[in-house]
Protein backbone atom coordinates (compact mmCIF):
# COMPACT_ATOMS: atom_id res chain seq x y z
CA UNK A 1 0.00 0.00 0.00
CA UNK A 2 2.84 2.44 1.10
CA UNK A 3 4.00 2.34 -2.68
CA UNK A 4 0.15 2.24 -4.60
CA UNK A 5 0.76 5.62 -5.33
CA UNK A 6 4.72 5.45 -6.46
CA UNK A 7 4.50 5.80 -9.86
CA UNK A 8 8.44 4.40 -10.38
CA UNK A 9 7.79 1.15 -7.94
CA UNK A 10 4.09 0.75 -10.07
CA UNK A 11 6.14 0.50 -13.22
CA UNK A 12 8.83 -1.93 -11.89
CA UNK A 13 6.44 -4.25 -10.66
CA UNK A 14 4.12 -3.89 -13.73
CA UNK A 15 7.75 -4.59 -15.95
CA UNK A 16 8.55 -7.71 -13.43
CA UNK A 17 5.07 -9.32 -13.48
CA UNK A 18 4.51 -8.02 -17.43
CA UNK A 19 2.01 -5.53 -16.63
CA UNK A 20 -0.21 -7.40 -13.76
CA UNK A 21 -0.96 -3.96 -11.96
CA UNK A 22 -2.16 -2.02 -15.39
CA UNK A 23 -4.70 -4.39 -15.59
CA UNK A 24 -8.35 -2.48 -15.03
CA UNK A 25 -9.40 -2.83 -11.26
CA UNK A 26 -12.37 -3.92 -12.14
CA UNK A 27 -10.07 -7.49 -12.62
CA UNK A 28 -9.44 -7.45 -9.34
CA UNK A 29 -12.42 -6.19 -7.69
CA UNK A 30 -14.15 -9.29 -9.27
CA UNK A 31 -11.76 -11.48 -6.35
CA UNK A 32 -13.96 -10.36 -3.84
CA UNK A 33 -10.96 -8.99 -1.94
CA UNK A 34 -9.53 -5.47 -0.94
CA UNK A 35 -7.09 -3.83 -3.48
CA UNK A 36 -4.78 -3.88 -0.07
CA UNK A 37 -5.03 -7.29 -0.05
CA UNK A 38 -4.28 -8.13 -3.45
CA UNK A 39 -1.48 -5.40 -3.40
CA UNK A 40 0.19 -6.74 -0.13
CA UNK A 41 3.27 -7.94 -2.26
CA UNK A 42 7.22 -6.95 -1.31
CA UNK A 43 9.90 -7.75 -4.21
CA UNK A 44 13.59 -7.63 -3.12
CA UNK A 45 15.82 -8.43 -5.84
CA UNK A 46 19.68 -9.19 -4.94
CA UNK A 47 22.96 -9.81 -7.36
CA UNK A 48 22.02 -13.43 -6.99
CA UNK A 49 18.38 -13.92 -5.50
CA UNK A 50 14.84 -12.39 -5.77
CA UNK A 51 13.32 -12.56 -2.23
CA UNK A 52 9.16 -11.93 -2.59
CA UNK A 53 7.28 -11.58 0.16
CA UNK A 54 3.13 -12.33 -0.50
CA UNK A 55 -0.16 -13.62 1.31
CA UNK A 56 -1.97 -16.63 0.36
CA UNK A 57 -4.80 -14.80 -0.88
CA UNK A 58 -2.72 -13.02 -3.95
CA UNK A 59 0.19 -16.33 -4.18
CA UNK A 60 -2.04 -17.44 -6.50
CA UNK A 61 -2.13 -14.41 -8.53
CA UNK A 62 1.52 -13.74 -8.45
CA UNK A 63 2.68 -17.80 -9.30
CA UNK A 64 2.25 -17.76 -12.94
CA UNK A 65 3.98 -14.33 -12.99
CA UNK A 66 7.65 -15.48 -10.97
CA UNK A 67 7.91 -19.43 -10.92
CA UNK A 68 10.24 -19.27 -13.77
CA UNK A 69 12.28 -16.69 -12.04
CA UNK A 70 15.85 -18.24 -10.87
CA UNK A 71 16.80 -18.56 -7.34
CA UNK A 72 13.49 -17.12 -6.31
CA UNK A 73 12.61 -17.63 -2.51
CA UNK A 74 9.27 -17.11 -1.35
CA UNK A 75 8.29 -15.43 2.40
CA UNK A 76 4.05 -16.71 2.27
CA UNK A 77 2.41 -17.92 5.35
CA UNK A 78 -0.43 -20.79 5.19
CA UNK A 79 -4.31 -19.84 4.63
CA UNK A 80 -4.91 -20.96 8.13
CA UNK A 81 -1.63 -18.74 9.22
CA UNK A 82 -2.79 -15.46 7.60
CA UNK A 83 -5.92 -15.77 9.20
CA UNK A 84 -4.29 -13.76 13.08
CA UNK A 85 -4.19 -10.43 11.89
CA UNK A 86 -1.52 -10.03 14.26
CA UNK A 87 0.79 -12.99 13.35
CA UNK A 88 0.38 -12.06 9.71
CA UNK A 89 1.67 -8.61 10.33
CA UNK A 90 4.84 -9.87 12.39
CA UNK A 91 5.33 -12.14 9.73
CA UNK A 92 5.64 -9.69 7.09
CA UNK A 93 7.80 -7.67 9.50
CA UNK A 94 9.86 -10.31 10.06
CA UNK A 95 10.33 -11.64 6.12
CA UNK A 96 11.15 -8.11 5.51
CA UNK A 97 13.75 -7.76 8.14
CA UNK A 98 15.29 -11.21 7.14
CA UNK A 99 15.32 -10.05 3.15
CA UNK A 100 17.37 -7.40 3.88
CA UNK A 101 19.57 -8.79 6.52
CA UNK A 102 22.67 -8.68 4.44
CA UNK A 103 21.73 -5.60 2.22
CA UNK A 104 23.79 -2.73 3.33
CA UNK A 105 21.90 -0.27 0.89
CA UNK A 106 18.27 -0.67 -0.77
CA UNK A 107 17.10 1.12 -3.45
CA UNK A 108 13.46 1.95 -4.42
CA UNK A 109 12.33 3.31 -7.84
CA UNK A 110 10.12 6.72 -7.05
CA UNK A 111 10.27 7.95 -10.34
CA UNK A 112 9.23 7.13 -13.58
CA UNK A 113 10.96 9.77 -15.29
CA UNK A 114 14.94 8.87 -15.68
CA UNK A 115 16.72 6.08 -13.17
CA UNK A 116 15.52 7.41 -10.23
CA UNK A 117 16.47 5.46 -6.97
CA UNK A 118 15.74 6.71 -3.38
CA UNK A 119 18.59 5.38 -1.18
CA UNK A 120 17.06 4.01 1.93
CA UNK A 121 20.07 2.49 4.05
CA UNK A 122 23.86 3.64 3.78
């Protein structure tokens, strides 16, 4: 949700998952679930990995779009797991910490004019 309105992070994960988040909303809103649900995704790409944080609700969506992607690992609790509001929370918190254990800089795209990163750590 914190990047819905990034228009740089909207078209990096619309050129990773070939265009899944241009599609009309009206796609989505035929899931039956919240637009924060279905947007509730975290991509960390590294020299060597792509970490991807996602519920089970939009795993589904999301497989077709990254199971070909190499050294992909996934951070996803169970149906039954998601269902604590709490737990799920701490569970994101805690996928993103352990992503970006070893990162000593991240970069996010805020810009889709140019190669615009912001420079969140170092």
């Amino acid at each position: 949700i914190d990047s819905r309105y990034n228009e740089g992070c909207r078209e990096l994960a619309n050129y990773l998952l070939l265009g899944l988040y241009s599609q009309n909303t009206t796609d989505f809103e035929k899931t039956g679930f919240s637009e924060e649900i279905l947007d509730d995704v975290i991509i960390l790409i590294k020299s060597d990995s792509v970490h991807l944080y996602c519920n089970p609700i939009n795993y589904g969506y999301l497989l077709p779009y990254v199971a070909h992607w190499r050294n992909l690992h996934f951070h996803c609790m169970t149906g039954n797991e998601y269902e604590d509001e709490e737990a799920a929370e701490e569970f994101k918190i805690s996928s993103f910490v352990d992503m970006v254990r070893d990162c000593s800089r991240i970069g996010i795209p805020y810009s889709s004019q140019g190669n615009h990163l912001r420079n969140l750590l170092g």
